[in-house]
C-alpha atoms as a PDB file:
ATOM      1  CA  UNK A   1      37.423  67.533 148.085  1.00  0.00           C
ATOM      2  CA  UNK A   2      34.739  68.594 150.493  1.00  0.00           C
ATOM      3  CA  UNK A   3      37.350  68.985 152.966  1.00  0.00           C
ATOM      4  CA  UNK A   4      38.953  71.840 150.786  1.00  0.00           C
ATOM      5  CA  UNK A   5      36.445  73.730 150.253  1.00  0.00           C
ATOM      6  CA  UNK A   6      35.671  73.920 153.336  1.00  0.00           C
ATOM      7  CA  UNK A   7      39.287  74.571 154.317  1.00  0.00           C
ATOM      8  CA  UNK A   8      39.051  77.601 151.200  1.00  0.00           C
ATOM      9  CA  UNK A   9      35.778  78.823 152.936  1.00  0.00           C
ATOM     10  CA  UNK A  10      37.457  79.007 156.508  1.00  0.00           C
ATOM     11  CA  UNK A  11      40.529  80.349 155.501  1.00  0.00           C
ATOM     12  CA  UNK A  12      38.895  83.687 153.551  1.00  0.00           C
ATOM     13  CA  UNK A  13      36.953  84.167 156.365  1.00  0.00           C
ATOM     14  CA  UNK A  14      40.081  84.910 158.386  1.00  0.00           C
ATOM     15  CA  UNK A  15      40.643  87.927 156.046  1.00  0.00           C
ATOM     16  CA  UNK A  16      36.957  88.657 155.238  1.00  0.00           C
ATOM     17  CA  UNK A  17      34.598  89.812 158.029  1.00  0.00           C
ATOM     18  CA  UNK A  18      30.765  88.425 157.177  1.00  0.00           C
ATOM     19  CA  UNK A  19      29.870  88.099 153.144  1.00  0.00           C
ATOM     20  CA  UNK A  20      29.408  84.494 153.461  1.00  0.00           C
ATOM     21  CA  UNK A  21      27.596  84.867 150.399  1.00  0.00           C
ATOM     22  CA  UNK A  22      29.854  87.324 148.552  1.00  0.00           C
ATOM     23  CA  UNK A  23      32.696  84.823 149.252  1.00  0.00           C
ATOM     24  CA  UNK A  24      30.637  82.095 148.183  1.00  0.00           C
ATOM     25  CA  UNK A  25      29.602  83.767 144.787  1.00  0.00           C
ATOM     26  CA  UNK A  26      33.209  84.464 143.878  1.00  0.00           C
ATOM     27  CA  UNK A  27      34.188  80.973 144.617  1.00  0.00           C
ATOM     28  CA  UNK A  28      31.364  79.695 142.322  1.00  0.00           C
ATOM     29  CA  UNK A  29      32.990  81.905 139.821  1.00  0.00           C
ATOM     30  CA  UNK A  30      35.737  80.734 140.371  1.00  0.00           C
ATOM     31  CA  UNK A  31      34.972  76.588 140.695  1.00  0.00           C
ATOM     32  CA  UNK A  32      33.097  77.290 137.345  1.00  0.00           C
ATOM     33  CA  UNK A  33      35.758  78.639 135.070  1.00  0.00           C
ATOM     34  CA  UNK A  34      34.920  81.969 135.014  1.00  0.00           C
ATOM     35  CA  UNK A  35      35.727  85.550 135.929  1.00  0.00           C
ATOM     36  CA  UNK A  36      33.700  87.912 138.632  1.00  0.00           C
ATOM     37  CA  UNK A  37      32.717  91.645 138.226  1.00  0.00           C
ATOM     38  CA  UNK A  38      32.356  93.226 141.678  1.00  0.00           C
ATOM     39  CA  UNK A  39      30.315  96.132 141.291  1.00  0.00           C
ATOM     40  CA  UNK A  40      30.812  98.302 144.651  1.00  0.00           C
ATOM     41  CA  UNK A  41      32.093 101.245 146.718  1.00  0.00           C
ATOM     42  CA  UNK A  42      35.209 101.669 147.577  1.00  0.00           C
ATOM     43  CA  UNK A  43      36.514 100.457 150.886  1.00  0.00           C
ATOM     44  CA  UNK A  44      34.320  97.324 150.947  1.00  0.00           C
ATOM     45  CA  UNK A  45      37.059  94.707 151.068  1.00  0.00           C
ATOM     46  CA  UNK A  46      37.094  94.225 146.838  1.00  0.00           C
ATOM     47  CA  UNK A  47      41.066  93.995 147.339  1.00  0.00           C
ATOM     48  CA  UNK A  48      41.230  92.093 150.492  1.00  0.00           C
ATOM     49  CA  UNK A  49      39.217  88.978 148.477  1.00  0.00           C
ATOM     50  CA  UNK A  50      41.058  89.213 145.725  1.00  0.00           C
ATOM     51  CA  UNK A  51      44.887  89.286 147.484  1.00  0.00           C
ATOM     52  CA  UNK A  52      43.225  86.874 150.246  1.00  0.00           C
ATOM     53  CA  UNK A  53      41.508  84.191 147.697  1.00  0.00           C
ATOM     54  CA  UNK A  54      45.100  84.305 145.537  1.00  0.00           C
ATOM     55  CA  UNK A  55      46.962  83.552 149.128  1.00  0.00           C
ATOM     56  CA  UNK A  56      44.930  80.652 149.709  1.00  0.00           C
ATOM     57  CA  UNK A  57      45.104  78.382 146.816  1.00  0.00           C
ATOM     58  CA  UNK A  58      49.123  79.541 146.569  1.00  0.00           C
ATOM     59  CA  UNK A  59      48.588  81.359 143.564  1.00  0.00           C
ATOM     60  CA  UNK A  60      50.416  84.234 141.731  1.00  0.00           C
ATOM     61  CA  UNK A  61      48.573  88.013 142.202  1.00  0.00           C
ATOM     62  CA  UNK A  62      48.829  90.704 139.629  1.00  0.00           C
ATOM     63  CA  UNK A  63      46.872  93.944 139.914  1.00  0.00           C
ATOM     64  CA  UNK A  64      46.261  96.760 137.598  1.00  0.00           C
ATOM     65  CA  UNK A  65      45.123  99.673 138.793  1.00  0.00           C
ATOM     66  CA  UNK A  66      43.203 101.158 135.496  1.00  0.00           C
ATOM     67  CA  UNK A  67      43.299 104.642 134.146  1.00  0.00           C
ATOM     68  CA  UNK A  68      42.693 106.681 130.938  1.00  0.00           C
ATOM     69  CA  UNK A  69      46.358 106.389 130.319  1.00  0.00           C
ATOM     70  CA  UNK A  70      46.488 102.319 130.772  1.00  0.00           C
ATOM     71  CA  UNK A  71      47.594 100.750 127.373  1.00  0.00           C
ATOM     72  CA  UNK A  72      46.802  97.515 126.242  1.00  0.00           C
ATOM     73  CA  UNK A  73      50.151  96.269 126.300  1.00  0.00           C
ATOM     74  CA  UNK A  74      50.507  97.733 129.869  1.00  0.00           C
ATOM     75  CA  UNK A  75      47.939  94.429 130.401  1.00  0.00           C
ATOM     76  CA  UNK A  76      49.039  91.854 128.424  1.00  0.00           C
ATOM     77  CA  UNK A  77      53.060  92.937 127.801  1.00  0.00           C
ATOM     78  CA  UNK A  78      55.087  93.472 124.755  1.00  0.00           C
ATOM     79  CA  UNK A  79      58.546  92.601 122.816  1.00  0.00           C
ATOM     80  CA  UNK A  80      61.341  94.423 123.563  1.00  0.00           C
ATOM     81  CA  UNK A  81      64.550  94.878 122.081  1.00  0.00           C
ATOM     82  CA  UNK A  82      67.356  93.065 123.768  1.00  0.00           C
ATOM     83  CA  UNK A  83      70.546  94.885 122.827  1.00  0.00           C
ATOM     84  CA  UNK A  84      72.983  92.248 124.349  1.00  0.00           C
ATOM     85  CA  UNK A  85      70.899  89.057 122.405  1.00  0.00           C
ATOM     86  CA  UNK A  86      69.922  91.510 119.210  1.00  0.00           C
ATOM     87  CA  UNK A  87      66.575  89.548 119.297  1.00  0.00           C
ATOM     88  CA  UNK A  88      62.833  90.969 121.039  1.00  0.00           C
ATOM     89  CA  UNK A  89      62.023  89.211 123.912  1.00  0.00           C
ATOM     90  CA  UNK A  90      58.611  89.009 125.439  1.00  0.00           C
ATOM     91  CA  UNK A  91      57.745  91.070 128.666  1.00  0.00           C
ATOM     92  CA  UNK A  92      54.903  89.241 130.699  1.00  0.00           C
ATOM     93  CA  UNK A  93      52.178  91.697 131.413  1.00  0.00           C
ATOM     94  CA  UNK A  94      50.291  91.019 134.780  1.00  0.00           C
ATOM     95  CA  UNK A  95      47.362  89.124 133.232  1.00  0.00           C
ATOM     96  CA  UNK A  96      49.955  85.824 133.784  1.00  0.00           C
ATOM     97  CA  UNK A  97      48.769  85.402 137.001  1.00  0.00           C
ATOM     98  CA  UNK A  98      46.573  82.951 138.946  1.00  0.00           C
ATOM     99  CA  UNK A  99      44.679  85.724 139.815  1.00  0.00           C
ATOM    100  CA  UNK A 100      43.890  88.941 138.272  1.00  0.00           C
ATOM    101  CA  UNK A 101      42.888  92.033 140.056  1.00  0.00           C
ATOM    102  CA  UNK A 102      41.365  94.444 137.332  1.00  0.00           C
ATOM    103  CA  UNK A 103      40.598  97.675 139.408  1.00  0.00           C
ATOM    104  CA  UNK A 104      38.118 100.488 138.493  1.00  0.00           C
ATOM    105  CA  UNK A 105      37.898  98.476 134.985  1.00  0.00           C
ATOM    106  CA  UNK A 106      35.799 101.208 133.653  1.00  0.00           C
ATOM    107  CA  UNK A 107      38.065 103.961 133.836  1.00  0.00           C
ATOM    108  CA  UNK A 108      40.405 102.260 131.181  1.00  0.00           C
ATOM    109  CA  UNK A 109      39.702 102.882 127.884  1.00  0.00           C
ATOM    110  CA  UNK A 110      37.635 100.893 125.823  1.00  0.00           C
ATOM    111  CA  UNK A 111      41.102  99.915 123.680  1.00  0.00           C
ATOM    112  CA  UNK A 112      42.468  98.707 126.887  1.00  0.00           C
ATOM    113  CA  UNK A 113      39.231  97.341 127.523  1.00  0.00           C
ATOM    114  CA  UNK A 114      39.260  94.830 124.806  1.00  0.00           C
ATOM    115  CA  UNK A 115      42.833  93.949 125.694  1.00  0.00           C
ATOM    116  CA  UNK A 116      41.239  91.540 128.400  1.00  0.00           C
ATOM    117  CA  UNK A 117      38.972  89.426 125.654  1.00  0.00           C
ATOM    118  CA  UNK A 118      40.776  87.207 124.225  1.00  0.00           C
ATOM    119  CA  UNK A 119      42.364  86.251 127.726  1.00  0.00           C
ATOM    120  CA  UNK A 120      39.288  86.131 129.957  1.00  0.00           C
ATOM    121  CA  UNK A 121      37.874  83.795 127.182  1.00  0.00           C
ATOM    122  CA  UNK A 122      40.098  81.839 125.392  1.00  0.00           C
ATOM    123  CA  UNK A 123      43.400  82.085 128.734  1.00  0.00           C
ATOM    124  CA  UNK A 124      45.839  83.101 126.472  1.00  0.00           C
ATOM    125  CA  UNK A 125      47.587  86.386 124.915  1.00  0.00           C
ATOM    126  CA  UNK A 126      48.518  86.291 121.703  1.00  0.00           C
ATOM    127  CA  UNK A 127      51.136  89.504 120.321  1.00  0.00           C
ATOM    128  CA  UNK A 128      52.695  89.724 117.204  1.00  0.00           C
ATOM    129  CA  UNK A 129      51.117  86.868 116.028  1.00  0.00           C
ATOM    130  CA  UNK A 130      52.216  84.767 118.670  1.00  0.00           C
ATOM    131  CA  UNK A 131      49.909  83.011 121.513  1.00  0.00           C
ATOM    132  CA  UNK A 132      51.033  82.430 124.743  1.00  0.00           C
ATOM    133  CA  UNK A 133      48.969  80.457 127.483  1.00  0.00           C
ATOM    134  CA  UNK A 134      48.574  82.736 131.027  1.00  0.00           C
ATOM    135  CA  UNK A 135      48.815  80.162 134.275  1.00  0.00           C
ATOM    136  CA  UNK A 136      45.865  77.570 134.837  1.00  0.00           C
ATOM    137  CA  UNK A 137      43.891  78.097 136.910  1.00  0.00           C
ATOM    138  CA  UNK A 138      43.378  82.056 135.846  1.00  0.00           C
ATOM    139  CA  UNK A 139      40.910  83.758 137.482  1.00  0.00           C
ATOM    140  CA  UNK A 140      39.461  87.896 136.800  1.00  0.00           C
ATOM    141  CA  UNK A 141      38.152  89.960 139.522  1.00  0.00           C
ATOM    142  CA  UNK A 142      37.211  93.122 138.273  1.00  0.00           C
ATOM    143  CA  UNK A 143      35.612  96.409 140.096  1.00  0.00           C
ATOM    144  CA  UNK A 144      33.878  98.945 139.218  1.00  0.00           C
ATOM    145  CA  UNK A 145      31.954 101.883 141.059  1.00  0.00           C
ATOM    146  CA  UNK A 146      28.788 101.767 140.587  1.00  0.00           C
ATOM    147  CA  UNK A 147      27.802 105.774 141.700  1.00  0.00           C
ATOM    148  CA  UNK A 148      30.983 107.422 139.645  1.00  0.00           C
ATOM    149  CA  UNK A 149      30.606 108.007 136.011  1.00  0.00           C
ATOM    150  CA  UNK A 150      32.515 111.000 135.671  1.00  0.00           C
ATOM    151  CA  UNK A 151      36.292 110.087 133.307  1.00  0.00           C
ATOM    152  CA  UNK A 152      35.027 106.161 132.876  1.00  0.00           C
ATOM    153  CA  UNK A 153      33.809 104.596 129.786  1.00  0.00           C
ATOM    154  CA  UNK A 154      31.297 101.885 130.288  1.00  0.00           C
ATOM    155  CA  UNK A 155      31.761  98.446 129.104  1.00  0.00           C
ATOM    156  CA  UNK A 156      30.888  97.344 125.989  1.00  0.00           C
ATOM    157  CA  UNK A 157      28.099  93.833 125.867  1.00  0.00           C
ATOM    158  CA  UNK A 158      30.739  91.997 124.950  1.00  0.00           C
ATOM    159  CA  UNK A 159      33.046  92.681 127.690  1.00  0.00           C
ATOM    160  CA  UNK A 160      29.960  92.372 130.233  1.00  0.00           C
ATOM    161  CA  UNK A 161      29.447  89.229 129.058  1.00  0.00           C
ATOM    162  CA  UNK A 162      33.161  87.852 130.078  1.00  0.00           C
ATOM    163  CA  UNK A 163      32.095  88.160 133.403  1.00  0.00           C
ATOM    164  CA  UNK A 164      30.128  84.751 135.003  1.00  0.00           C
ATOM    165  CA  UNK A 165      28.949  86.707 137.796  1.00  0.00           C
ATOM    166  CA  UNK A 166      28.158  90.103 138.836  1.00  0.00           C
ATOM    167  CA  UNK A 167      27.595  91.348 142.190  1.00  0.00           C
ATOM    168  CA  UNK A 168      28.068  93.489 145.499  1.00  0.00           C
ATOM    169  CA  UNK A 169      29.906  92.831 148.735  1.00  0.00           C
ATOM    170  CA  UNK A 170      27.598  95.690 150.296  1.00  0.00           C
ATOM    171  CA  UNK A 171      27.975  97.795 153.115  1.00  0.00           C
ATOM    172  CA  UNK A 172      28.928  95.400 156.486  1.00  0.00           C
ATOM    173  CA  UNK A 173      26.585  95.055 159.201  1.00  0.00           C
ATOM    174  CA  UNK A 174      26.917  96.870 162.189  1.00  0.00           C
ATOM    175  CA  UNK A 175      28.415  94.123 164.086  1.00  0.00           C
ATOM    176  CA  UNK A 176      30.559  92.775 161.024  1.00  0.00           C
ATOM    177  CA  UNK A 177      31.993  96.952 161.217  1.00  0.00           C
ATOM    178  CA  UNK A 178      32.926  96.875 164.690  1.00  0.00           C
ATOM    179  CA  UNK A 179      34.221  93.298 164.429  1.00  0.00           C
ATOM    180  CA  UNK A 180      36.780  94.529 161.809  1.00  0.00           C
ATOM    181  CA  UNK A 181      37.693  97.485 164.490  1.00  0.00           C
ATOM    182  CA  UNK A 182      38.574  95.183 167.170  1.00  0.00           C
ATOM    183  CA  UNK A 183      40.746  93.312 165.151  1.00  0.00           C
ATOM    184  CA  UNK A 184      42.494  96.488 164.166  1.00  0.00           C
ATOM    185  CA  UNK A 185      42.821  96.560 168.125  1.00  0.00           C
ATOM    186  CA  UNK A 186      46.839  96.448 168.656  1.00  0.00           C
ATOM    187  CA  UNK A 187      47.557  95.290 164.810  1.00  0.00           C
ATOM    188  CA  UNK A 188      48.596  97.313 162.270  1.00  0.00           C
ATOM    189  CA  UNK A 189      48.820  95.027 159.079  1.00  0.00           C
ATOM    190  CA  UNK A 190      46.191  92.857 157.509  1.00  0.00           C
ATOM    191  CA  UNK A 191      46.583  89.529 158.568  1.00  0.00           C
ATOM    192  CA  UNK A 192      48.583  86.947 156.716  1.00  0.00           C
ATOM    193  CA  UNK A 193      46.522  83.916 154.734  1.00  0.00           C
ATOM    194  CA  UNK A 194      48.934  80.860 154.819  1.00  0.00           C
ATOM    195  CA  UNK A 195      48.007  78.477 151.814  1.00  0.00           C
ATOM    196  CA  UNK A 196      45.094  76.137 152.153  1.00  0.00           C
ATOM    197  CA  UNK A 197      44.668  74.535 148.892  1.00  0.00           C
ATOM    198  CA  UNK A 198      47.285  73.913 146.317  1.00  0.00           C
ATOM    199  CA  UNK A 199      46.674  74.915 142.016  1.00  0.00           C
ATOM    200  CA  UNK A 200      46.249  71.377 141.525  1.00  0.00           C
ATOM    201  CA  UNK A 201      43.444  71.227 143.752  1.00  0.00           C
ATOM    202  CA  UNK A 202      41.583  74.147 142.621  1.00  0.00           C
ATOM    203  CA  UNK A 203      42.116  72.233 138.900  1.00  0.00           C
ATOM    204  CA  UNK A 204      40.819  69.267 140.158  1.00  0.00           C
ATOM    205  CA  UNK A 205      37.917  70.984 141.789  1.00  0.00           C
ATOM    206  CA  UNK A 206      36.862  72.760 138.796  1.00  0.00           C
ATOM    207  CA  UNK A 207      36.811  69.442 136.796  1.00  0.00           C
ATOM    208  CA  UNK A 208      34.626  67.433 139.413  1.00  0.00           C
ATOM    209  CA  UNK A 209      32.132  70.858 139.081  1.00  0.00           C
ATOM    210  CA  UNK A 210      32.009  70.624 135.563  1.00  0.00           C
ATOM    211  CA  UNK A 211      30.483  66.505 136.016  1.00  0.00           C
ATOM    212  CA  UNK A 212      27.725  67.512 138.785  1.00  0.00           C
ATOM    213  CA  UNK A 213      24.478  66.110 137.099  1.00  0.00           C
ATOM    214  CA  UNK A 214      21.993  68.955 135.424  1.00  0.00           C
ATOM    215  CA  UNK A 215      18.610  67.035 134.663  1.00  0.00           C
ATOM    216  CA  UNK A 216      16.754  67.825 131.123  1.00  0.00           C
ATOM    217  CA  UNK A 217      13.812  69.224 132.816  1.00  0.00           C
ATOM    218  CA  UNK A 218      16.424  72.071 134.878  1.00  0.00           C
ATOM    219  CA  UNK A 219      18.326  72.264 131.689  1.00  0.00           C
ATOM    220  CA  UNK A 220      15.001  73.097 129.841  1.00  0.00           C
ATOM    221  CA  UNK A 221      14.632  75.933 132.655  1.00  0.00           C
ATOM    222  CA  UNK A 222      17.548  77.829 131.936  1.00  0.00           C
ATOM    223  CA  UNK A 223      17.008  78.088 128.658  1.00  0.00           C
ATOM    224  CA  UNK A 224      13.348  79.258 128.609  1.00  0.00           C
ATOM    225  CA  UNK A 225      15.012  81.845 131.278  1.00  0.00           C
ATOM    226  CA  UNK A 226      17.384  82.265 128.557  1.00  0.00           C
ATOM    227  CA  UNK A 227      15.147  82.806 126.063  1.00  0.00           C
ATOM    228  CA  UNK A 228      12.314  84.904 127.556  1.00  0.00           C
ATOM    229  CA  UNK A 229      15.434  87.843 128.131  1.00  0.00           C
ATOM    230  CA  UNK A 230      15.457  87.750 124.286  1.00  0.00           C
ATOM    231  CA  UNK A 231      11.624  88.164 123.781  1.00  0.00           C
ATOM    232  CA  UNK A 232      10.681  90.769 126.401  1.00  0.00           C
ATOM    233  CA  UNK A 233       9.400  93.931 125.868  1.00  0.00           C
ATOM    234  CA  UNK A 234      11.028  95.583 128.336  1.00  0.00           C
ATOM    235  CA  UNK A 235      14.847  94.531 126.967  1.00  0.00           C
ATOM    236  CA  UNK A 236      16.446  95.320 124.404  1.00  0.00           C
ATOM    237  CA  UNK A 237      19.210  93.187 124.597  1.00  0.00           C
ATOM    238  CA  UNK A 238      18.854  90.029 125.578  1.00  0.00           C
ATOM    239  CA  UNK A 239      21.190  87.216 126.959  1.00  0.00           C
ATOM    240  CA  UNK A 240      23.546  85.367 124.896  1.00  0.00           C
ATOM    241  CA  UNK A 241      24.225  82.171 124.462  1.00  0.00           C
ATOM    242  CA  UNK A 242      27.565  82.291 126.569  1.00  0.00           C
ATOM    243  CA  UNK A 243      25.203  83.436 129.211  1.00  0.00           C
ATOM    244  CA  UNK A 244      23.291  80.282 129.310  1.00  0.00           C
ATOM    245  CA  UNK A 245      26.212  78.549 129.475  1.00  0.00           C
ATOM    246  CA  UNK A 246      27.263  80.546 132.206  1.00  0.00           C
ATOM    247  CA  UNK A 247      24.278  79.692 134.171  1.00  0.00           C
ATOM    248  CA  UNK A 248      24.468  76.111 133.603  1.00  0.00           C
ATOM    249  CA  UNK A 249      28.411  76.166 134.798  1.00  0.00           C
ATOM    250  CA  UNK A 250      27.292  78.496 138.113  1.00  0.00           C
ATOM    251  CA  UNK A 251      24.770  76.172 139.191  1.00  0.00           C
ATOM    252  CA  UNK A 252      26.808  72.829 138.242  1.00  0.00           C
ATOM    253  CA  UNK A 253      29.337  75.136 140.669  1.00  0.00           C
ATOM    254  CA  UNK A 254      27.052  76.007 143.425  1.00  0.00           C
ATOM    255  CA  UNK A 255      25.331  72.636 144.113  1.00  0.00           C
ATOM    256  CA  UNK A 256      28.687  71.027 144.272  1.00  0.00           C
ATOM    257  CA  UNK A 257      29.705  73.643 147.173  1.00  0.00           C
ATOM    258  CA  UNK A 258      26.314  73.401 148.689  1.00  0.00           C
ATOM    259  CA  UNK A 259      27.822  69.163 148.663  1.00  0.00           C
ATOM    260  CA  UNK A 260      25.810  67.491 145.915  1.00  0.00           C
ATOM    261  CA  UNK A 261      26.190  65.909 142.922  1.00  0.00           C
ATOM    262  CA  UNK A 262      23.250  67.034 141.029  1.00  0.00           C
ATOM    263  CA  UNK A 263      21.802  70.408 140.791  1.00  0.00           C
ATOM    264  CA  UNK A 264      18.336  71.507 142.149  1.00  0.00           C
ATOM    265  CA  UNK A 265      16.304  74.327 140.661  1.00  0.00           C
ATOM    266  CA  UNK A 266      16.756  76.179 143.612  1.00  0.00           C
ATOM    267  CA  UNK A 267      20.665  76.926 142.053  1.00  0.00           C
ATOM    268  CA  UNK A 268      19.651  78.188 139.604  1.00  0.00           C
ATOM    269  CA  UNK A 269      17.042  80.762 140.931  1.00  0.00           C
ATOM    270  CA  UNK A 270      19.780  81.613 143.599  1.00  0.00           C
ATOM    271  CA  UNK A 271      22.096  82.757 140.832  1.00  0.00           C
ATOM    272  CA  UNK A 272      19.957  83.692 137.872  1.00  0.00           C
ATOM    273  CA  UNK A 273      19.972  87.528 138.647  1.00  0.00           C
ATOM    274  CA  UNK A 274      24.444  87.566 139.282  1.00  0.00           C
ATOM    275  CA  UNK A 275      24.417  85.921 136.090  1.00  0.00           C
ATOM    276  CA  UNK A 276      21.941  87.271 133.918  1.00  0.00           C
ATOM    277  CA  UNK A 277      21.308  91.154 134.820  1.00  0.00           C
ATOM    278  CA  UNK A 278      24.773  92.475 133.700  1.00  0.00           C
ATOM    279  CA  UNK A 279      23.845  90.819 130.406  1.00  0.00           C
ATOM    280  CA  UNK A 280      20.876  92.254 129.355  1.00  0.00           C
ATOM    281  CA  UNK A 281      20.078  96.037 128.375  1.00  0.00           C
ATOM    282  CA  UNK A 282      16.960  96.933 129.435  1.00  0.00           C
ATOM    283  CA  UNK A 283      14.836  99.966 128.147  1.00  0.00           C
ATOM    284  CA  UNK A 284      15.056 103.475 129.681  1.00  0.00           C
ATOM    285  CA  UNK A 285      13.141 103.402 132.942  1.00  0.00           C
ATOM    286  CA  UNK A 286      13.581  99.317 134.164  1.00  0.00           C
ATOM    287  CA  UNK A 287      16.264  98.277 136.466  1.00  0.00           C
ATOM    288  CA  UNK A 288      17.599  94.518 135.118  1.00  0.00           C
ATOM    289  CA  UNK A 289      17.983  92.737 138.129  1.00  0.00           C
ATOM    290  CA  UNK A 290      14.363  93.624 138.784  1.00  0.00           C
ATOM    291  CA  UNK A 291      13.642  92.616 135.038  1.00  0.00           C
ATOM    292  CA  UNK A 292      15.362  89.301 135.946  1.00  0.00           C
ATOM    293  CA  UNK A 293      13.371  88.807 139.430  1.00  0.00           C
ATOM    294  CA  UNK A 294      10.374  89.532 137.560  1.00  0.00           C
ATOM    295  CA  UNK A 295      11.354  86.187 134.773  1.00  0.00           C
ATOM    296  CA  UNK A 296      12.238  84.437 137.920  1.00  0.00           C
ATOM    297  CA  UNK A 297       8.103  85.117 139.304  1.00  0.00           C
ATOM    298  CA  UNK A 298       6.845  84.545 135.641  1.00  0.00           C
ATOM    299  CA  UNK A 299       8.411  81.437 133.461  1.00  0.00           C
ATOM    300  CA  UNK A 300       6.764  78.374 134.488  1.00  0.00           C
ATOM    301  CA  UNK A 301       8.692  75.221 135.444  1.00  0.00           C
ATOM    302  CA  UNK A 302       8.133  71.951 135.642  1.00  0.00           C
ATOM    303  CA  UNK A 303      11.037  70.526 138.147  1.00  0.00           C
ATOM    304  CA  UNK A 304      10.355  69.695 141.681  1.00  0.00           C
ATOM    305  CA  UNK A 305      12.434  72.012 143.931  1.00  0.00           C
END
């Protein structure tokens, strides 16, 4: 299994110049059972993973590219009338897929929004009263920029929370910008990911994540990490309990691609601000990812590193 990973890790690369860690975030996500929310600029590659990650594990890709007008059923499909049968049949939105591509989430409406709940949590659709499963794995990457407000609607806590991670790609080096140049150098497509891994894998991957070892003492960390967000002066909303069990996935996630069975208190530190600061509110004036750091400096621990 070590070898795949590896294998996944190569293979992105290919498509993706630098963001080792970027990659390695969204495959954490990903390993864990959850969904990603890249917060970012355009033109930083936000496609390229997506498209490249669902080429590598052979998976189906579906993107929608969100607007005011979006409807929910535009996401998750609808019954239509079948003249020649006389019955409704189901149309498949494009959230059956193995991966999802949710662009510029936040310029869909909040109705549209919510059309994405039940299936980023629960992997299923359900219409008319009737639930259907989407693929397994099934895997959300969102965007969002970050610097445009103007004809978006924010989302909601409880559509923040769906998300396991949260973070930027980030402008590329200088020598990661003029890296992607020369490859542009006599080619004029992106290049083509051949499959590394198969579904099955990536299903058997995310079960052996979900058996690395947390110890009590690390467990007792993420919690009082947890908690504090609920107590602080400074936030107003505090995390939720999905969002400790977020953490506790993530860093079950992360030690196992770092290759060990057990995780270190180190994981959870390395992730705590992608998993926590999109889930709290903070009061006017305090950034949270600085609120988070600042937890990080403060709550005591008692777990060797």
């Amino acid at each position: 299994m070590r070898e795949s990973i590896q294998r996944l890790t190569d293979n992105l690369s290919k498509a993706i110049v630098g963001k080792e860690h970027g990659i390695r975030l969204v495959l954490t996500a990903l390993l864990s059972g959850g969904h990603v929310l890249l917060e970012d600029v355009p033109g930083v590659g936000k496609t390229l993973l997506a498209k490249s990650l669902a080429s590598s594990i052979d998976g189906s890709f579906k993107r929608v590219q969100c607007t005011p007008d979006l409807l929910p059923t535009d996401v998750t499909g609808t019954n239509i009338w079948n003249p020649q049968t006389g019955q409704f049949e189901f149309l498949q939105g494009p959230v059956f897929a193995n991966v999802l591509l949710a662009d510029e989430i936040n310029r869909a409406t909040p109705r549209t929004q919510s059309a994405l709940l039940e299936v980023m949590e629960e992997h299923q659709v359900t219409t008319d009263g009737v639930s259907r499963a989407v693929p397994d794995p099934f895997f959300v990457i969102a965007t969002q920029n970050p610097v445009e407000y103007q004809g978006t609607f924010p989302l909601p806590e409880a559509q923040m929370d769906r998300f396991s991670l949260s973070l930027s790609l980030g402008y590329p080096s200088v020598e990661e910008e003029l890296q992607v140049l020369r490859r542009l150098q006599g080619n004029t497509a992106s290049p083509i990911l051949q499959t590394c891994i198969s579904l099955e894998e990536v299903v058997q991957l995310q079960q052996t994540c979900a058996t690395v070892r947390v110890l009590d003492d690390v467990q007792h960390y993420i919690l009082d990490l947890v908690r504090t967000t609920r107590e602080h002066e400074d936030i107003r909303l505090g995390v939720s309990p999905r969002g400790s069990v977020a953490l506790f996935r993530c860093s079950q996630a992360l030690a196992f691609l770092k290759g060990r069975d057990f995780v270190q208190l180190d994981d959870v530190k390395e992730l705590a601000i992608a998993v926590l600061s999109h889930r709290i509110i903070p009061n006017s004036g305090h950034h949270a990812s600085v609120l988070v750091q600042q937890l990080l400096d403060s709550v005591p621990n008692s777990v060797a590193a």
